[in-house]
Protein backbone atom coordinates (compact mmCIF):
# COMPACT_ATOMS: atom_id res chain seq x y z
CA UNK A 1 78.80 147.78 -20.26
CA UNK A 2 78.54 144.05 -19.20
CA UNK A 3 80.86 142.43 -16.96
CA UNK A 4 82.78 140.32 -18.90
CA UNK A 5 82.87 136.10 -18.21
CA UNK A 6 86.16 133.68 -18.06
CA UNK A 7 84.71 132.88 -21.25
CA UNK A 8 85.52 136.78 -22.69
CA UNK A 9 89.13 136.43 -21.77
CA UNK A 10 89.97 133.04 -23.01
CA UNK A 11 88.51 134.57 -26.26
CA UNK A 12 90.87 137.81 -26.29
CA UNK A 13 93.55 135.64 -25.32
CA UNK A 14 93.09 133.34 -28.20
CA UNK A 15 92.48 136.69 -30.60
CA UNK A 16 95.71 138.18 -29.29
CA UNK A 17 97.65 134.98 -30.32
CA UNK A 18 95.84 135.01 -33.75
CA UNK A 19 92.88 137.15 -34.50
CA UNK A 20 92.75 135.88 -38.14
CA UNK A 21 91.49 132.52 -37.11
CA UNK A 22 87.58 131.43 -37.92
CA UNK A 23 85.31 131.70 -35.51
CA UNK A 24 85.14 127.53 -36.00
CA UNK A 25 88.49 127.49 -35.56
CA UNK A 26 88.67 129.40 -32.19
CA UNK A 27 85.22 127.62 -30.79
CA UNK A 28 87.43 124.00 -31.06
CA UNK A 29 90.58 125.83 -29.59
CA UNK A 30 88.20 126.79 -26.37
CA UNK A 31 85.75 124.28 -26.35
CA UNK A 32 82.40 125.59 -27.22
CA UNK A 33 79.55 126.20 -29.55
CA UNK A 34 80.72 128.77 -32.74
CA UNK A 35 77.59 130.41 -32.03
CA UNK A 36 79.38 131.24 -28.77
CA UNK A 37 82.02 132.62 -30.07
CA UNK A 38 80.57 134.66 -33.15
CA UNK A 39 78.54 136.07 -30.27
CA UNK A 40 81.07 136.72 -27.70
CA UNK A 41 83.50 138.14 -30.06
CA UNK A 42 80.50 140.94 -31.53
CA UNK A 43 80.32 141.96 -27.73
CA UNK A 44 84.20 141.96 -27.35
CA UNK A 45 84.66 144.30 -31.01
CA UNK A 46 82.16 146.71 -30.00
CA UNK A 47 83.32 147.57 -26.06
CA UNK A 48 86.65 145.98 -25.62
CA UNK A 49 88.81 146.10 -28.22
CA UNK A 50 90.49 148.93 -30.28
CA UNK A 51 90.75 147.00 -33.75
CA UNK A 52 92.51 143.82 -35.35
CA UNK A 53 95.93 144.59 -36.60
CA UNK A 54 99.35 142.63 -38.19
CA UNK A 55 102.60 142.94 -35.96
CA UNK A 56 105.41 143.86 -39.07
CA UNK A 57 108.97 143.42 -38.84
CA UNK A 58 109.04 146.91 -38.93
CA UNK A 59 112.82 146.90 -39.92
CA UNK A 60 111.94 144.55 -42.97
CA UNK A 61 108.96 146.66 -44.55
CA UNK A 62 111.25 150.26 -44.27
CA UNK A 63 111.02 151.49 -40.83
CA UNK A 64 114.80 152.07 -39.65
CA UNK A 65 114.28 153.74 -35.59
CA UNK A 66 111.62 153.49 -33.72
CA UNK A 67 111.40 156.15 -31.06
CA UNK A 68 109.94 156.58 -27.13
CA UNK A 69 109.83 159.90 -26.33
CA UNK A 70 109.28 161.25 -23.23
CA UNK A 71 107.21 164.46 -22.25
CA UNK A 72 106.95 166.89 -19.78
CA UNK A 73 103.91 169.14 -20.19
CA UNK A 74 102.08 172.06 -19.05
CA UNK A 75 98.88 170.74 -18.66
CA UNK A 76 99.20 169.94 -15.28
CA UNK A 77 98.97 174.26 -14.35
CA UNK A 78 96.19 174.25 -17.00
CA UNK A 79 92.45 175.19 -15.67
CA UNK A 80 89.76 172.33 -16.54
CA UNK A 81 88.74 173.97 -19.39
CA UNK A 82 92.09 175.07 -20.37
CA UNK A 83 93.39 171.46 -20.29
CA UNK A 84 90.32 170.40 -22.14
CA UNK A 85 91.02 172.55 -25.04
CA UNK A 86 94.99 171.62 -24.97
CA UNK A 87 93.85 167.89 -25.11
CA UNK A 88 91.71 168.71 -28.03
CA UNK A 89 94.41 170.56 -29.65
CA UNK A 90 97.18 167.79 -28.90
CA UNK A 91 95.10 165.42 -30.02
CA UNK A 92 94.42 166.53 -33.28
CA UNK A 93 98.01 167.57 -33.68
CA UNK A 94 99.45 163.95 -33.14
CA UNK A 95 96.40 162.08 -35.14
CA UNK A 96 97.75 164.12 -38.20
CA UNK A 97 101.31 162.32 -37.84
CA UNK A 98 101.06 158.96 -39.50
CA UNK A 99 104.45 157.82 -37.90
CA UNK A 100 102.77 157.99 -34.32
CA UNK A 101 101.18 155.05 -32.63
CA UNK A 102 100.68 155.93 -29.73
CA UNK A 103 100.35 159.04 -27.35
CA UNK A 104 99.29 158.71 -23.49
CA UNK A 105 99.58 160.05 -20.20
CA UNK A 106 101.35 158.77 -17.33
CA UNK A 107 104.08 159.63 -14.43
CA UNK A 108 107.41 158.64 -13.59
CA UNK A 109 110.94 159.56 -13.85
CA UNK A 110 109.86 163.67 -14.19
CA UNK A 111 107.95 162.83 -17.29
CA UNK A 112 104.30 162.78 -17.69
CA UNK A 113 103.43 161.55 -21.54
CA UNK A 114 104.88 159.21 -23.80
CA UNK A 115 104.58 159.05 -27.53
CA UNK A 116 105.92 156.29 -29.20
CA UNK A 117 106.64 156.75 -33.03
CA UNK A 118 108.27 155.06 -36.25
CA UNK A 119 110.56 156.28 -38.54
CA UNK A 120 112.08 155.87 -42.00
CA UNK A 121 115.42 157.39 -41.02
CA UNK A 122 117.27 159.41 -38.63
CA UNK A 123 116.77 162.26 -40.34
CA UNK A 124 112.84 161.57 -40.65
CA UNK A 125 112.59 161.52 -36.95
CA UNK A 126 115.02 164.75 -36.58
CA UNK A 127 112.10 166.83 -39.09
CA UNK A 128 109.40 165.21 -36.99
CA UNK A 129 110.90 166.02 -33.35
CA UNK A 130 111.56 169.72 -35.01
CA UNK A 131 108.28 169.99 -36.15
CA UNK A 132 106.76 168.49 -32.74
CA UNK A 133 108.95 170.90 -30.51
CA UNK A 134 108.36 174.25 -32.65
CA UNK A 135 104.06 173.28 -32.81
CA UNK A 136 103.37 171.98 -29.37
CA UNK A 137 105.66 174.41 -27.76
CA UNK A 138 102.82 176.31 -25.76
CA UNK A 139 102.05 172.64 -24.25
CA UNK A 140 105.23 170.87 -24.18
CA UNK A 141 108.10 172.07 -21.98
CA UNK A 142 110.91 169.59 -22.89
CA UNK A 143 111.29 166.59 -24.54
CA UNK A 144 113.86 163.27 -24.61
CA UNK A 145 114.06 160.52 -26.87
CA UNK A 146 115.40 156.69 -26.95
CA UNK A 147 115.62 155.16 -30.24
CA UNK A 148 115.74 151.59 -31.19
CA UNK A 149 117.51 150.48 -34.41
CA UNK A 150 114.63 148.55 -35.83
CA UNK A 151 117.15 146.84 -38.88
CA UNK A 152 120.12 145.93 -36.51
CA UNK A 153 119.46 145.95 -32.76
CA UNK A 154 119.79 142.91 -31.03
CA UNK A 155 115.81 142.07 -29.97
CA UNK A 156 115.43 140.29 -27.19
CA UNK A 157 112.01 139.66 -27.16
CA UNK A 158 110.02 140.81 -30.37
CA UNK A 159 106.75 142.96 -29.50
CA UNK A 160 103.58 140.80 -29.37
CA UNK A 161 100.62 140.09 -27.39
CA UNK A 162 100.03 136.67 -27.71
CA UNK A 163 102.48 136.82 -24.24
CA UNK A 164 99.49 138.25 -22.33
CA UNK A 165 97.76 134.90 -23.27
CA UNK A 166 100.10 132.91 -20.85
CA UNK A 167 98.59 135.11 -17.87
CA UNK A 168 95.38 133.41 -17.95
């Protein structure tokens, strides 16, 4: 895959604020040719990005919690091949659960995965953590969750990534 110029960020920066905007539109905003861009951004959509998306007030549109839950699994006393086979399984398990958005690995405070999911209700995340416990017991050894009151919690900062664009 090609190295990517100054040029490359400055475009996903200016996608991340607004990725609905023309390629016109974001050749004035950075100062060169559409051609450029139109160009650029093909080589940025097929190695370097995972997909254009709207950010929803998720407490407007019916989500009510949103929930983090943290992981500790077994895949760490897991052969190669074993863990290859668990990863296959896992993976297949979460893609078939619409409310998750995201599942990854990682390490700190005794956990090692997080998946981060939406829910209608309380009691739609209580049948999903039931189902998720009971299914992935042979890979999951414990589980906690923090949920966010997506209709009434005070928010701070709303989630975006038009923020990232003020790093560069």
């Amino acid at each position: 895959m090609k190295d990517l110029k100054p040029i490359d960020y400055k475009l996903l920066f200016e996608l991340m604020k607004d990725s609905h905007r023309s390629d016109r539109q974001l050749a004035k905003a950075l100062g060169v040719s559409q051609p450029t861009v139109t160009r650029r951004r093909a080589m940025l959509e097929e190695g370097y990005t995972e997909g254009y998306t709207v950010i929803p007030k998720f407490g407007q549109i019916g989500f009510e919690l949103a929930a983090f839950t943290f992981l500790k699994s077994r895949l760490k006393q897991k052969t190669s091949r074993e863990k290859d086979e668990a990863l296959k399984k896992l993976k297949e398990w979460y893609d078939n659960q619409p409310s998750v958005i995201l599942v990854v690995d990682g390490r700190g405070m005794g956990w090692d995965v997080l998946c981060i999911s939406l829910h209608e209700s309380f009691a739609d995340f209580t049948n999903f953590i039931r189902a998720h416990d009971s299914e992935l017991s042979e890979w999951v050894v414990e589980s906690q969750s923090f949920h966010v009151d997506l209709k009434n919690a005070v928010n701070i900062k709303p989630f975006h990534l038009k923020y990232l664009a003020k790093l560069k």
